[in-house]
Protein backbone atom coordinates (compact mmCIF):
# COMPACT_ATOMS: atom_id res chain seq x y z
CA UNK A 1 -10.73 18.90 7.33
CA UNK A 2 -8.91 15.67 8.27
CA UNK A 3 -4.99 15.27 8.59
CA UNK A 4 -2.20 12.65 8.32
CA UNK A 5 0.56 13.29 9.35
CA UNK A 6 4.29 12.02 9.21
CA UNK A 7 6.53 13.30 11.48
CA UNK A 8 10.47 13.28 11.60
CA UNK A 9 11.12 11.35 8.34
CA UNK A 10 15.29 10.83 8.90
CA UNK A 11 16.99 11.35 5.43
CA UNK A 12 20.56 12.08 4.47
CA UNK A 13 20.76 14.40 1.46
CA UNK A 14 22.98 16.69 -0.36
CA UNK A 15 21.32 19.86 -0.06
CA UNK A 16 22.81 23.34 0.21
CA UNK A 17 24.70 26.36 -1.65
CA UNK A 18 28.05 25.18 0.04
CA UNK A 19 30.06 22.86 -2.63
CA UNK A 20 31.25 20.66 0.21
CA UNK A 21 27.16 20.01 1.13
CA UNK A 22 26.78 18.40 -2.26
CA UNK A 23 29.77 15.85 -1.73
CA UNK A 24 29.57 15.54 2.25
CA UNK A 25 25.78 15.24 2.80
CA UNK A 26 23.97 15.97 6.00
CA UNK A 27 21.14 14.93 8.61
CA UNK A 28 17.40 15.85 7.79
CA UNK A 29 14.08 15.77 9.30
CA UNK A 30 11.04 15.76 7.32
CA UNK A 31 7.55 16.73 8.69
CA UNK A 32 4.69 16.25 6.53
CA UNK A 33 0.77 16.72 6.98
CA UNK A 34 -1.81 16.51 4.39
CA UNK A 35 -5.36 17.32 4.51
CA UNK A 36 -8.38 15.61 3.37
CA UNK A 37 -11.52 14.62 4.33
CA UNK A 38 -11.06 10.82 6.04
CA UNK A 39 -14.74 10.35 7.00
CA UNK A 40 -14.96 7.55 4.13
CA UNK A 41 -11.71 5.62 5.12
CA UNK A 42 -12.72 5.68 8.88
CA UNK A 43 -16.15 3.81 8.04
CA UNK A 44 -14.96 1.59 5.71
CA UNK A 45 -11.53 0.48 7.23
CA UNK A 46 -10.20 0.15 3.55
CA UNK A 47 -6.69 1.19 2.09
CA UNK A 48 -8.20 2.19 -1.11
CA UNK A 49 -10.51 4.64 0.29
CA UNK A 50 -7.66 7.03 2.27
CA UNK A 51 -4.54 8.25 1.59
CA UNK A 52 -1.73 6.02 1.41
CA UNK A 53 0.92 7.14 4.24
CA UNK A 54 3.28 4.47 2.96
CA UNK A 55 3.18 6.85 -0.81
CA UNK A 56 3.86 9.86 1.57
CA UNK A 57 6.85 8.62 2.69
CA UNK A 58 8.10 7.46 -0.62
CA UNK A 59 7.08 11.08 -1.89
CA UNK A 60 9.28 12.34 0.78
CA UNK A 61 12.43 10.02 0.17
CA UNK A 62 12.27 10.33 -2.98
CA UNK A 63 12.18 14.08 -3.63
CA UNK A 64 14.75 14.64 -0.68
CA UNK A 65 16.85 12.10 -2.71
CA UNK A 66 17.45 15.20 -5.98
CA UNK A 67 20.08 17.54 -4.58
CA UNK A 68 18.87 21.16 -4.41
CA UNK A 69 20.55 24.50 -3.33
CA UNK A 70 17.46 25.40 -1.23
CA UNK A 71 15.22 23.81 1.39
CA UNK A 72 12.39 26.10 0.15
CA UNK A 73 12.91 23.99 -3.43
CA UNK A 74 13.07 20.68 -1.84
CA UNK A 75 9.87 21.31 0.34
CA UNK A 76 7.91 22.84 -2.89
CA UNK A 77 8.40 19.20 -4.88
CA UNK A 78 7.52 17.59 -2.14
CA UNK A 79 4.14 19.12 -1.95
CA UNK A 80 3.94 19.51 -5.53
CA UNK A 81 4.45 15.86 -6.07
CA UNK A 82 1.93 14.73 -3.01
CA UNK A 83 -1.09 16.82 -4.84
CA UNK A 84 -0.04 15.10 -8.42
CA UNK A 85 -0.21 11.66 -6.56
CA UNK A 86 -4.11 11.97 -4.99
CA UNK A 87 -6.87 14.58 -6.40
CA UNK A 88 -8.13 13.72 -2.47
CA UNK A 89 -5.36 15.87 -0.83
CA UNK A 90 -6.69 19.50 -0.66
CA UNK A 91 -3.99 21.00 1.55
CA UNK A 92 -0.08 20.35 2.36
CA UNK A 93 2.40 21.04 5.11
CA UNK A 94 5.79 20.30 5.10
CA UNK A 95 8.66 21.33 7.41
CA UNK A 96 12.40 20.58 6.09
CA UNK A 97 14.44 20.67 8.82
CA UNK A 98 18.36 20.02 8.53
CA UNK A 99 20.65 18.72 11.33
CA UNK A 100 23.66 21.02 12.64
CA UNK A 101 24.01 22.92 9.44
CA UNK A 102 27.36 24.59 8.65
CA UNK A 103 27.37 27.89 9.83
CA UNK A 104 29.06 29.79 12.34
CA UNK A 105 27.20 29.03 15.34
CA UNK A 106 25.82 26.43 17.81
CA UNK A 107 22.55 25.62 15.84
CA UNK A 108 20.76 22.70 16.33
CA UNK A 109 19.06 22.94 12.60
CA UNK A 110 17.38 24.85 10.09
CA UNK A 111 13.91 24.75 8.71
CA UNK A 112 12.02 25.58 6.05
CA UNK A 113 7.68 25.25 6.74
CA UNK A 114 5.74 25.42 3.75
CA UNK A 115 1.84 25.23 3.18
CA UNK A 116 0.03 24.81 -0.30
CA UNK A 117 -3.98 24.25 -1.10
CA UNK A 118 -5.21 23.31 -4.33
């Protein structure tokens, strides 16, 4: 199986249990792959006949955009969104990573991997 993949899609959303996440915001990362079979696309050189990485990425800003208490949540929609937009995509992985999150400690981020198949 073929993949696309996005890697570090910058966002800055309001996620997190803390009520000071939802007002303050922080730094994201966003790393997406999908999984389909691109044999057609690569012989025909046509938009119409892959999957459009410019809809990922939309997908992606878009669902990091709705304020949620977990990562785990945000990185389900996104998947669950990417499989409503294209019957082609038969797997998803996404990695939600957030920038210097506040807890006590020197950490560099957080993340969250999730994989789905249809």
């Amino acid at each position: 199986m073929d993949k696309i993949v996005l890697k570090n899609v910058r966002c800055y959303s309001y996620h997190g249990c803390l009520k000071e996440e939802s007002i303050i915001g922080s730094d994201y990362l966003v790393n997406f792959s999908v999984y389909t079979d691109l044999n057609k696309s690569a012989g025909s050189d046509q938009l119409k006949d892959t999957i459009d990485y410019v809809l990922l990425n939309k997908i992606i800003k878009s669902e990091m955009a709705v304020p949620s208490k977990l990562l785990e949540h945000v990185a389900d929609r996104i998947i669950s969104s990417a499989f409503r937009s294209d019957a082609r995509i038969k797997k998803c992985t996404v990695k939600v990573s957030k920038i210097n999150p506040p807890i006590d400690g020197d950490v560099e981020k957080v993340s969250v991997k999730l994989s789905r198949k249809k």
